[in-house]
Protein backbone atom coordinates (compact mmCIF):
# COMPACT_ATOMS: atom_id res chain seq x y z
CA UNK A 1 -10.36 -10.45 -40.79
CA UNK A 2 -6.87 -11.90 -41.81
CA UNK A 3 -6.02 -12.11 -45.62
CA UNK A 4 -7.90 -15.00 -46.56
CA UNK A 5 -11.21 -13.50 -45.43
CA UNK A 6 -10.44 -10.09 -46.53
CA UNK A 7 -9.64 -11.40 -50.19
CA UNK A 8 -13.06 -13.40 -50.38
CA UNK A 9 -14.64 -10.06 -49.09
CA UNK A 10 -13.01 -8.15 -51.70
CA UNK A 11 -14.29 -10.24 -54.55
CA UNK A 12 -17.71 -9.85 -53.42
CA UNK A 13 -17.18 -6.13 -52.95
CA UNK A 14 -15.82 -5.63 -56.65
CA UNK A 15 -17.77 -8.26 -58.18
CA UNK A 16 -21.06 -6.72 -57.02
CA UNK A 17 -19.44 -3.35 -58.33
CA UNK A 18 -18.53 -4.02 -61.22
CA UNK A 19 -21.12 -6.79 -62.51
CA UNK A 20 -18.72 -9.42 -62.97
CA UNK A 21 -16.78 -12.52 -61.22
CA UNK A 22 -13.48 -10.64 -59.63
CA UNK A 23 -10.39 -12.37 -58.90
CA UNK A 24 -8.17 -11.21 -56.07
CA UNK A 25 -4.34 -11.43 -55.44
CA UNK A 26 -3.04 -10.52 -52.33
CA UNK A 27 -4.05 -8.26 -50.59
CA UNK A 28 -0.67 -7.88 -48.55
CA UNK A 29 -0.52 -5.75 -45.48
CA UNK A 30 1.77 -2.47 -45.82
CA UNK A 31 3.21 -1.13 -43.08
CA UNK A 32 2.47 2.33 -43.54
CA UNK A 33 0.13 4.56 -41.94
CA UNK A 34 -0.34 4.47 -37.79
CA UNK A 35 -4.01 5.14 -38.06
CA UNK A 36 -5.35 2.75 -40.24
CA UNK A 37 -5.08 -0.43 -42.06
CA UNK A 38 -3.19 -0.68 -45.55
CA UNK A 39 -3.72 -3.24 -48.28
CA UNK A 40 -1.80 -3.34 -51.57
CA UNK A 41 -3.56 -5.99 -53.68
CA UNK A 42 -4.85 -6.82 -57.65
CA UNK A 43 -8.33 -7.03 -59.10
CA UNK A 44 -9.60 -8.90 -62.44
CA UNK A 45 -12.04 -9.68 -64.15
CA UNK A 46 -12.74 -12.74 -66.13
CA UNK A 47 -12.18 -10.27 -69.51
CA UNK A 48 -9.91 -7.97 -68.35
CA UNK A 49 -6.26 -7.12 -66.82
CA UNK A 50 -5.56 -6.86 -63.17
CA UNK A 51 -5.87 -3.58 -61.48
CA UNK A 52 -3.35 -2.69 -59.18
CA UNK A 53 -5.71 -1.13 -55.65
CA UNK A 54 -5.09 -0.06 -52.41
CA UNK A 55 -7.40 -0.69 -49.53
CA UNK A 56 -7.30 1.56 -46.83
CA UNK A 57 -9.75 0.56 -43.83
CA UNK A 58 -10.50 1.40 -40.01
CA UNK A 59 -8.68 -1.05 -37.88
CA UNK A 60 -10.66 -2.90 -35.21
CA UNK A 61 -12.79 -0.72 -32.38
CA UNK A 62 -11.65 2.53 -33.66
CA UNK A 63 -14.35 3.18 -36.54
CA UNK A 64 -14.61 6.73 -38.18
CA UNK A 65 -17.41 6.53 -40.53
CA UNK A 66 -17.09 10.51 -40.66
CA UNK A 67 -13.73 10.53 -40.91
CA UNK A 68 -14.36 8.27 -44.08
CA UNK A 69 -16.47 10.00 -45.08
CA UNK A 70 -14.97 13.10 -45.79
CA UNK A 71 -12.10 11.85 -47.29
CA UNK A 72 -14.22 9.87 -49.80
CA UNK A 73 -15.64 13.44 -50.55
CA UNK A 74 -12.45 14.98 -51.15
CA UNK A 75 -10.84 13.36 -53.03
CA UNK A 76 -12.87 13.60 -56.36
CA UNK A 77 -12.80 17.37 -55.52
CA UNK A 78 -9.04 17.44 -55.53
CA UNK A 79 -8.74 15.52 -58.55
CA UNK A 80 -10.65 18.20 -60.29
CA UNK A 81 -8.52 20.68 -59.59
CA UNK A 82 -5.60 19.74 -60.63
CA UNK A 83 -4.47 17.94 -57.32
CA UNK A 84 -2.80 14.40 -58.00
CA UNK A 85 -4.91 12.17 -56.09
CA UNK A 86 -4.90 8.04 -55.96
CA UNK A 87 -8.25 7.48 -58.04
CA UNK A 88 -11.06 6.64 -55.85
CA UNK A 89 -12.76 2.92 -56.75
CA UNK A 90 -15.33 2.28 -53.84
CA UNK A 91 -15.96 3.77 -50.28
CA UNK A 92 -18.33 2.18 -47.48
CA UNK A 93 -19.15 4.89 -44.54
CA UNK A 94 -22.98 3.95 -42.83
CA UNK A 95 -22.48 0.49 -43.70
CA UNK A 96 -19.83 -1.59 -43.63
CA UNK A 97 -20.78 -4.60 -45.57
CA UNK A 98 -18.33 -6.88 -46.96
CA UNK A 99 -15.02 -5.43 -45.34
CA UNK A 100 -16.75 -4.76 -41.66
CA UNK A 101 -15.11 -1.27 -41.33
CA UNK A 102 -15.28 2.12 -42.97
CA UNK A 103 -12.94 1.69 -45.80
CA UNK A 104 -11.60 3.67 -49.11
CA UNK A 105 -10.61 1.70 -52.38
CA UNK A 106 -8.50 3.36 -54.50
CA UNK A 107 -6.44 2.58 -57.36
CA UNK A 108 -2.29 2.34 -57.10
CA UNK A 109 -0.11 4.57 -57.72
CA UNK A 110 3.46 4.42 -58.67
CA UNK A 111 6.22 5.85 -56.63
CA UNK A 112 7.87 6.17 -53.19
CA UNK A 113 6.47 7.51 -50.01
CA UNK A 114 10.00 6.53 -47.70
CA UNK A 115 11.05 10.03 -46.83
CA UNK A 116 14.59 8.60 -46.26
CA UNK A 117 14.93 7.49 -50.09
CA UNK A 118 13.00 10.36 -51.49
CA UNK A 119 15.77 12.60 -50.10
CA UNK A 120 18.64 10.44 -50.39
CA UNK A 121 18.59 8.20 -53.37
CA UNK A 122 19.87 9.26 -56.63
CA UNK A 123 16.76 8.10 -58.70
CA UNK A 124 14.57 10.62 -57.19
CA UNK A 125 17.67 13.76 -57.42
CA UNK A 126 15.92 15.38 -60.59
CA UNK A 127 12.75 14.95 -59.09
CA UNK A 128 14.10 17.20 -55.65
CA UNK A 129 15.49 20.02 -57.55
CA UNK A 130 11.87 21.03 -58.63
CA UNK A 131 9.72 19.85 -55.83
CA UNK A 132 9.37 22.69 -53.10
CA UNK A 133 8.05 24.68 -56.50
CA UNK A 134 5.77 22.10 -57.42
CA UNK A 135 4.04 21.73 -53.62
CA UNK A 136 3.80 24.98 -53.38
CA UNK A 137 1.72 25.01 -56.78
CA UNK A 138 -0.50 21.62 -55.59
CA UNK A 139 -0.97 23.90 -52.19
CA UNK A 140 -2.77 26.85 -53.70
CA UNK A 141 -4.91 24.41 -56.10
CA UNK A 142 -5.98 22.42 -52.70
CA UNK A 143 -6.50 25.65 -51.06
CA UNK A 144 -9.28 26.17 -54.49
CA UNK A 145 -11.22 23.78 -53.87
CA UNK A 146 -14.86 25.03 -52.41
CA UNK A 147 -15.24 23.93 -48.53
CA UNK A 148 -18.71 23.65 -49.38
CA UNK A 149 -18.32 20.80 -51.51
CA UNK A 150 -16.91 18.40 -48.32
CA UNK A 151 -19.77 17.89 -45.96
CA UNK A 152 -18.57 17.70 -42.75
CA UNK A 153 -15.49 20.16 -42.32
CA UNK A 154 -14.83 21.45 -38.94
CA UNK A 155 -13.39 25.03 -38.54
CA UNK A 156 -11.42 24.70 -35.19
CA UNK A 157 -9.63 27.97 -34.07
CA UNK A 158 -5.90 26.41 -34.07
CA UNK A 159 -4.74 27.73 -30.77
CA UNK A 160 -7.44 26.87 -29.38
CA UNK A 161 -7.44 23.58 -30.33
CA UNK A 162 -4.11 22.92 -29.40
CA UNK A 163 -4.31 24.13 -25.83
CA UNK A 164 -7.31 21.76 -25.23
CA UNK A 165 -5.50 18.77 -26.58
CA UNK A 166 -2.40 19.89 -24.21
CA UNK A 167 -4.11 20.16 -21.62
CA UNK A 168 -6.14 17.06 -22.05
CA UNK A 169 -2.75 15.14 -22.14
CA UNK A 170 -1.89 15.84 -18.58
CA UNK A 171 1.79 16.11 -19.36
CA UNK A 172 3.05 20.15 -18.74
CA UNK A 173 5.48 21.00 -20.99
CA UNK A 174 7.45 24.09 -20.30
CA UNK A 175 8.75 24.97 -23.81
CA UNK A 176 4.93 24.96 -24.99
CA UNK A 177 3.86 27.26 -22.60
CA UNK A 178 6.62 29.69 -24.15
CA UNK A 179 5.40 28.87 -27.55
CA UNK A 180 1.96 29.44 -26.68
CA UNK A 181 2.71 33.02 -25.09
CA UNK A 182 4.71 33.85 -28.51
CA UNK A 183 1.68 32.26 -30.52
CA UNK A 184 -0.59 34.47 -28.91
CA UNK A 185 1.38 37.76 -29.08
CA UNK A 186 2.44 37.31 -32.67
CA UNK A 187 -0.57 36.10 -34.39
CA UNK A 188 -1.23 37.73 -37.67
CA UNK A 189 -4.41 38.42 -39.91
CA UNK A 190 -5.84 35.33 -41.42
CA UNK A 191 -4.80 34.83 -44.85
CA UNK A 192 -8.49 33.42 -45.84
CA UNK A 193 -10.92 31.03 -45.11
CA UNK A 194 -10.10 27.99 -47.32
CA UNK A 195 -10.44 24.25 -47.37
CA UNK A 196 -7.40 22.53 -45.99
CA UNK A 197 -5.77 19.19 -46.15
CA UNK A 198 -4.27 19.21 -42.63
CA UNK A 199 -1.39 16.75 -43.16
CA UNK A 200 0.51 17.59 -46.11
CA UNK A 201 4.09 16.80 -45.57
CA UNK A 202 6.98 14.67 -46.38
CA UNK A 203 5.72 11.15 -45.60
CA UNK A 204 2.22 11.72 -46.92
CA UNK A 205 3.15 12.35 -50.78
CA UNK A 206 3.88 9.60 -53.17
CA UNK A 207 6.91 11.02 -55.46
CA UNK A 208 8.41 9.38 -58.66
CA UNK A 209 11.76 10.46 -60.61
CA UNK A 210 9.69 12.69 -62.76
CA UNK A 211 7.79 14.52 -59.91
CA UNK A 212 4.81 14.72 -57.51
CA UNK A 213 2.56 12.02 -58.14
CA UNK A 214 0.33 11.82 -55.56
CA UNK A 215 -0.94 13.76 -51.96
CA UNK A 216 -2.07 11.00 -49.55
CA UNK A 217 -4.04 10.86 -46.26
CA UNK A 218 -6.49 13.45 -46.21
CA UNK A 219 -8.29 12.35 -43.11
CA UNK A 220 -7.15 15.43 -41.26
CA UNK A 221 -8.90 18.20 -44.22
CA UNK A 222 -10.85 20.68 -42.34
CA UNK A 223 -12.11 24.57 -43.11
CA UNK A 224 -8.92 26.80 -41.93
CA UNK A 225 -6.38 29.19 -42.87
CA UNK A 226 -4.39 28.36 -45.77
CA UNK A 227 -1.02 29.23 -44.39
CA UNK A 228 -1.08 25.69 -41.63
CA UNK A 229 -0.79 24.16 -44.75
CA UNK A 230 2.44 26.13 -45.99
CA UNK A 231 3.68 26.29 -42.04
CA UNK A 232 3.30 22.04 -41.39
CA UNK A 233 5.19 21.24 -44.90
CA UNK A 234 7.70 23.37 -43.42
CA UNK A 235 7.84 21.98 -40.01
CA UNK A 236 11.35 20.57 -39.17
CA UNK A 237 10.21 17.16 -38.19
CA UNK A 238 9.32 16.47 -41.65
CA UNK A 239 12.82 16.96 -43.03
CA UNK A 240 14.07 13.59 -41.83
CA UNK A 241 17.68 15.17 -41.18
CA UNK A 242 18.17 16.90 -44.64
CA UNK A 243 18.69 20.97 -44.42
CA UNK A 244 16.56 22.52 -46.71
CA UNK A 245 13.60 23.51 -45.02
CA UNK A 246 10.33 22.62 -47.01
CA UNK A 247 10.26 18.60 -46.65
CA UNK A 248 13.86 18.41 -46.85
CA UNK A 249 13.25 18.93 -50.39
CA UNK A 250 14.03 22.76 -50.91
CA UNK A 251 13.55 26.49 -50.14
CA UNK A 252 10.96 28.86 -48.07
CA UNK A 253 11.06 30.55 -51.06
CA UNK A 254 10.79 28.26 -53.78
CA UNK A 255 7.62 26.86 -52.05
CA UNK A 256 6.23 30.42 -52.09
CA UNK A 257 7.14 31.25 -55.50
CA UNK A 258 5.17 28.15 -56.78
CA UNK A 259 2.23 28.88 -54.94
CA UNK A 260 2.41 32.51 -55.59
CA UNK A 261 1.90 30.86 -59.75
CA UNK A 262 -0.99 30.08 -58.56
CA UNK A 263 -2.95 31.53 -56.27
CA UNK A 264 -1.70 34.93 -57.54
CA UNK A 265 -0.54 36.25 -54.35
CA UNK A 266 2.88 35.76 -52.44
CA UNK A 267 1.91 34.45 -48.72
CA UNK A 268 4.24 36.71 -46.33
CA UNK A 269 7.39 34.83 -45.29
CA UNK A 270 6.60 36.34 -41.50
CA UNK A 271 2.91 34.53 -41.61
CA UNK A 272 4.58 31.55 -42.68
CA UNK A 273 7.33 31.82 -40.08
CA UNK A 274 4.32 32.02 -37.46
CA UNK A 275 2.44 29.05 -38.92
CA UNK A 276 5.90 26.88 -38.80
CA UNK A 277 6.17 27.98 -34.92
CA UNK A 278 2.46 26.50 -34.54
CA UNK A 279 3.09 22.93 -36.48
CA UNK A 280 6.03 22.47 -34.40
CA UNK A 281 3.96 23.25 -31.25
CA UNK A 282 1.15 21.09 -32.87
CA UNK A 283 3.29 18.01 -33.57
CA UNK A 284 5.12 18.00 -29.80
CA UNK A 285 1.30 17.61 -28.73
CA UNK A 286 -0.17 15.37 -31.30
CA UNK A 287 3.02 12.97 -30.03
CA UNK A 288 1.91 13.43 -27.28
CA UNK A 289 -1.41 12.19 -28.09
CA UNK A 290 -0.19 9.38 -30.00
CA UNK A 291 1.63 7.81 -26.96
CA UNK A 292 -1.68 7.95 -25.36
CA UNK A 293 -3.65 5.78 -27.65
CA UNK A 294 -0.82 2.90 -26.67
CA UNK A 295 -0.85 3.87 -22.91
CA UNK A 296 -4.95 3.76 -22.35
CA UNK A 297 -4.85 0.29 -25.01
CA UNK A 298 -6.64 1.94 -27.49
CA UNK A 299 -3.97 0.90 -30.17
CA UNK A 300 -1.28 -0.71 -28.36
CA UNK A 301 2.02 -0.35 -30.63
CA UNK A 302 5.56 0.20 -30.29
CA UNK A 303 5.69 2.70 -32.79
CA UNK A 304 3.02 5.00 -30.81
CA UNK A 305 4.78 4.07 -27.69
CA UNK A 306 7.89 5.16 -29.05
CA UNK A 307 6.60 8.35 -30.55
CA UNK A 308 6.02 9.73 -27.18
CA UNK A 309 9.52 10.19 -26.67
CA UNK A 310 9.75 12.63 -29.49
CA UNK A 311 7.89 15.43 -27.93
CA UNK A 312 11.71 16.19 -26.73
CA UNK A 313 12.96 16.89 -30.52
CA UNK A 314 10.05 18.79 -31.23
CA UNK A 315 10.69 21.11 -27.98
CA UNK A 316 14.21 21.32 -29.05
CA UNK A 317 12.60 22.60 -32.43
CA UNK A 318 10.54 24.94 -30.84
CA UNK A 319 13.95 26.67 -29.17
CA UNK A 320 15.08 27.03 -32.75
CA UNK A 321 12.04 28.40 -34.47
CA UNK A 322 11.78 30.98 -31.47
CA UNK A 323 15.48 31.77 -31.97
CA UNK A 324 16.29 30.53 -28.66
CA UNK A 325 19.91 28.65 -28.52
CA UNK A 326 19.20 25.12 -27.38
CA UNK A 327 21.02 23.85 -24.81
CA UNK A 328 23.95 20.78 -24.17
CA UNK A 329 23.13 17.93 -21.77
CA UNK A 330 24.89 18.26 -18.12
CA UNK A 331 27.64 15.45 -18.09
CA UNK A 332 27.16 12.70 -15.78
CA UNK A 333 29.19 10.28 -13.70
CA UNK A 334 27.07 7.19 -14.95
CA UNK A 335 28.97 3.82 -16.45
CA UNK A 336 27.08 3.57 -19.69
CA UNK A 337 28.59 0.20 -19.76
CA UNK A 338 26.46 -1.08 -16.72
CA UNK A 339 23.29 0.76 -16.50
CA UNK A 340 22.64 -0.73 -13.00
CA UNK A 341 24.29 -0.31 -9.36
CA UNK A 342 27.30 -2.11 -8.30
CA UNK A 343 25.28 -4.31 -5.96
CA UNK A 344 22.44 -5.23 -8.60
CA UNK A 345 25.65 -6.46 -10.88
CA UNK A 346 27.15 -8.35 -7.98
CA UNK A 347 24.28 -10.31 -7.61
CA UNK A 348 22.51 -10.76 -11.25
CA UNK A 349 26.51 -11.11 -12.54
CA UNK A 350 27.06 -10.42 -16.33
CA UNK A 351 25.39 -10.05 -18.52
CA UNK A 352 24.23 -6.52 -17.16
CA UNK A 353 20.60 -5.23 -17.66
CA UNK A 354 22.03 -2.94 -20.05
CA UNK A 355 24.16 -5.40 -21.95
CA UNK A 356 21.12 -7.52 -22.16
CA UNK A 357 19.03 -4.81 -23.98
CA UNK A 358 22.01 -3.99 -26.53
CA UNK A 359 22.03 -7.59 -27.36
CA UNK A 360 18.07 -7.78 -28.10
CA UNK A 361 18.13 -3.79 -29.83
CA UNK A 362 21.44 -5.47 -31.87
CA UNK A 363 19.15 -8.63 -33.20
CA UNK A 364 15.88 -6.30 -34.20
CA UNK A 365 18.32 -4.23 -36.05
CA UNK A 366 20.25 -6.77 -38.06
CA UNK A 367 18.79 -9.92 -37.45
CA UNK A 368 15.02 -8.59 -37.74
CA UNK A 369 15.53 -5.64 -39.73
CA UNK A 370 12.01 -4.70 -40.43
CA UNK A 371 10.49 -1.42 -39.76
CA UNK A 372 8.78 -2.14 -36.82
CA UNK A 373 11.30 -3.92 -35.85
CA UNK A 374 13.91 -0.86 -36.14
CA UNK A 375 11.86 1.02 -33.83
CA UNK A 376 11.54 -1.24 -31.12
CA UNK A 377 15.64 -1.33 -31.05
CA UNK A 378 15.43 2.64 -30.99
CA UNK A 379 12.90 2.07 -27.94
CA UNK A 380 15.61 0.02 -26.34
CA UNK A 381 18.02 2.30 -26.98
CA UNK A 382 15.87 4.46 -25.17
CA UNK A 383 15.83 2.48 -22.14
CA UNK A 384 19.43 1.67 -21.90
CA UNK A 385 20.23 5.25 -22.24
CA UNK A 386 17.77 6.19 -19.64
CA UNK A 387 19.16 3.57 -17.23
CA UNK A 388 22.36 5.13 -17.59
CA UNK A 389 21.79 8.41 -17.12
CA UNK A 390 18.49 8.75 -16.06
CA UNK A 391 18.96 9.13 -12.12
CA UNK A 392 21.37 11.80 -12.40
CA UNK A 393 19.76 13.71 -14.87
CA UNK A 394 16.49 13.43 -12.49
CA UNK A 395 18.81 15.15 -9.63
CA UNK A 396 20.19 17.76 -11.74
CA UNK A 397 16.10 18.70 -12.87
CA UNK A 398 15.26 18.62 -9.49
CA UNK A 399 18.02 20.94 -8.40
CA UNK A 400 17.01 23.30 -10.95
CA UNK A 401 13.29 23.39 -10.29
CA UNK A 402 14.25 24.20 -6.59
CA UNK A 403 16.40 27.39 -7.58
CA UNK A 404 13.33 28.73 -9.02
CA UNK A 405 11.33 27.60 -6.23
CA UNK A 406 9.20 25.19 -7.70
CA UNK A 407 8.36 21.96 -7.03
CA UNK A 408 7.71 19.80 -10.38
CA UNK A 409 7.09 20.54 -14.42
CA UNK A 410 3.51 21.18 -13.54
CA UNK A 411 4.43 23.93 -10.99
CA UNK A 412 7.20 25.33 -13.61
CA UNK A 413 3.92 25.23 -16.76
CA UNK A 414 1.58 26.73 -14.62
CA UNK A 415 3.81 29.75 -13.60
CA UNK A 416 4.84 30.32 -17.07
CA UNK A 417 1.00 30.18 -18.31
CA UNK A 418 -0.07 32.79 -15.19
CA UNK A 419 3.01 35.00 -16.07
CA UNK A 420 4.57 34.20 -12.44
CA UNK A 421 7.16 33.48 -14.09
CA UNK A 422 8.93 35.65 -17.43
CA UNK A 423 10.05 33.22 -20.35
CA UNK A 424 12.66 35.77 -21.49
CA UNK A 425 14.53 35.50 -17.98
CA UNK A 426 17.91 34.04 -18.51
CA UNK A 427 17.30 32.14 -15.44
CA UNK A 428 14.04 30.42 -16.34
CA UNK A 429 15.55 29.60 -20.26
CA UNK A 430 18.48 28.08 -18.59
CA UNK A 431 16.35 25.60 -17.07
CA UNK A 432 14.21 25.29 -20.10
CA UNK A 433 16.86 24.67 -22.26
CA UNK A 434 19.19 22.21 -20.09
CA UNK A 435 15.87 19.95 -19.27
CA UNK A 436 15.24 19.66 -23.25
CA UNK A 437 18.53 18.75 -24.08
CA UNK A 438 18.72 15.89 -21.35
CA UNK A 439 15.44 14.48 -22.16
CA UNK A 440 17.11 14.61 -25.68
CA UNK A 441 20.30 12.82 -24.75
CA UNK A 442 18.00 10.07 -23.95
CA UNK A 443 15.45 9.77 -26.46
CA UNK A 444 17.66 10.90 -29.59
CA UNK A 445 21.27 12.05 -29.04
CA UNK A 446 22.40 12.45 -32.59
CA UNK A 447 18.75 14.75 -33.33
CA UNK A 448 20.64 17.70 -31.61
CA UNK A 449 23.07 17.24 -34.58
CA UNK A 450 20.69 17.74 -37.72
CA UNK A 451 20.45 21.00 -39.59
């Protein structure tokens, strides 16, 4: 359904709603959100102003009524309590009708969701200073709201889900078998038994000079322990390069002070320590999993494909939050420059493979200079770093498998899962470490840099 359609669809929809002819404007297509589709657009009617809405709908072959569903429950719940929600309009779930896919409607709201500006620009500095507070407040009212009254919540045991979906990716990963061991051994009490929005983070909260003014994408909520909530905000992915921990935004403890106003109870900064450990864990999968929606065709994008490379940053996180010093990529012998053997460059001549791929990743960058655009020149970066480094990096990782007497990353998971192998040997770190950092080097060579 391209814009035209959608719009004629959309007047239908609100006309039938609201018992009156409905013009439409727009809608326009937002970029945001790698799940589903995102409309801005306007709605009147013949006697009234236009009302600024947001359409947020299933794309094509990947309908979640449920997911929907839930979502559509929520957020009137959340709104009740004191949670800044977008306003929900309309919702279709069983049937589609007019817009041929799950949907929400929901009114606009005014802000910005670009973590980048949130933490950078000047417009938004008052609003910073008081934020980590203020999430930490909107946390414990989310955390009030009665599971009961959201049909549908699933209670999944968190490490157990995230060894299934690790597993199911096919792709072992050393430094999550050493965060799994630590998970399991240092696993406190549950804090309670609450509803929980499952995403809350930098990225998914629409901020304006004043303050908060909105929490966003709810379609992970499920039945939990509070605390993932606390641990994920404070996960260091979603600082985007600033240093204070909680969103880039501010303190551990400003975020527990404000909930503590709350909920009446200060969580314990060793629980929330634990939970942080988990999201980082939980985010090197799920980026995993998001590379494999692109890979199988489910949702072929560059941004998923590019994602996949990430698991790297979030393994060098995981070093960090287990107070494990990362380690430095082994210098190689590769010409950057070239990126290909002598003999490929004698007989393509020049312009090299690699010289070829900076000129594209230089045009999406400047001449392009769109968001998805930017990330497919960070893909090609990828590549052209890869090319130049990639075969002796691949050596070096094979000559440190060998000293351990292993034979490949599944070999080196499985020992560390069976407890062949000790995590807290220098010998076994070493290699950890040293294969993070040059899977690093390639995907993201500044990240190593960022507080």
């Amino acid at each position: 359904m391209d814009g035209d359609d959608l719009r004629g669809a959309l007047e239908r929809r609100l006309g039938a709603l609201w018992g009156s002819t409905v013009t439409v404007e727009g809608p326009a297509r937002l970029s945001a959100g790698a799940s589903r589709e995102t409309w801005a657009f306007s709605a009147r009617r013949d006697d009234g102003e236009p009302v600024r809405l947001v359409l947020r709908r299933d794309p094509p072959g990947q309908r979640e009524p449920d997911v929907m569903a839930r979502e559509a429950a929520v957020l009137p719940e959340a709104r009740a309590h004191g949670v800044p929600v977008p306003e929900l309009v309309d919702h279709a779930t069983a049937e589609f009708g007019e817009l041929g896919a799950p949907y929400l409607i929901t009114r606009h709201v005014d802000g910005e969701t670009i973590p980048r500006r949130l933490l950078r620009e000047e417009v938004y500095a008052g609003a910073r200073t008081q934020l980590a507070a203020e999430l930490g407040r909107v946390l414990a009212r989310i955390h009030r709201i009665d599971p009961q009254r959201v049909p549908g919540l699933a209670a999944p045991d968190p490490i157990d889900w995230l060894v299934e979906h690790y597993d199911a990716l096919g792709q072992p990963l050393p430094t999550v078998e050493i965060a799994l061991r630590w998970l399991r051994r240092h696993r406190p009490a549950a804090s309670g038994d609450t509803l929980v929005h499952g995403d809350f983070r930098n990225g998914n909260l629409i901020v304006s000079p004043e303050g908060l003014a909105a929490v966003l994408d709810w379609e992970l909520v499920h039945r939990g322990d509070p605390m993932e909530d606390l641990g994920w905000l404070c996960v260091k992915a979603w600082r985007f390069g600033a240093a204070d921990p909680v969103g880039g935004f501010g303190t551990r403890g400003e975020l527990l002070d404000g909930y503590a106003e709350v909920a009446g109870a200060r969580p314990d900064v060793d629980v929330l320590h634990w939970w942080e450990v988990y999201g980082t864990a939980k985010w090197a999968v799920v980026c995993g999993m998001q590379a494999r929606r692109h890979l199988t065709g489910r949702t072929r994008s560059v941004e998923l494909a590019t994602v996949g490379r990430r698991v790297c940053e979030q393994e060098h996180d995981l070093l960090l939050a287990l107070g494990l010093e990362p380690g430095r990529a082994e210098p190689t012998a590769a010409d950057t420059s070239a990126t290909q053997p002598r003999e490929a460059q004698e007989l393509h001549g020049r312009p090299t493979a690699g010289e070829l791929l900076e000129a594209v990743r230089e045009y999406l960058r400047t001449e392009v200079g769109d968001y998805h655009a930017r990330v497919a020149a960070n893909a090609l970066g990828m590549v052209r770093r890869e090319l130049a480094l990639g075969g002796g990096q691949q050596h070096a990782h094979r000559r440190r498998l060998a000293e351990l007497g292993l034979s490949d990353d599944a070999a080196f998971a499985a020992a560390l899962r069976s407890g062949e192998l000790d995590p807290d040997d220098p010998a076994v770190l070493d290699v950890v470490r040293r294969d993070v950092a040059d899977r690093l080097a390639v995907a993201n060579p500044r990240y190593r840099e960022q507080p």
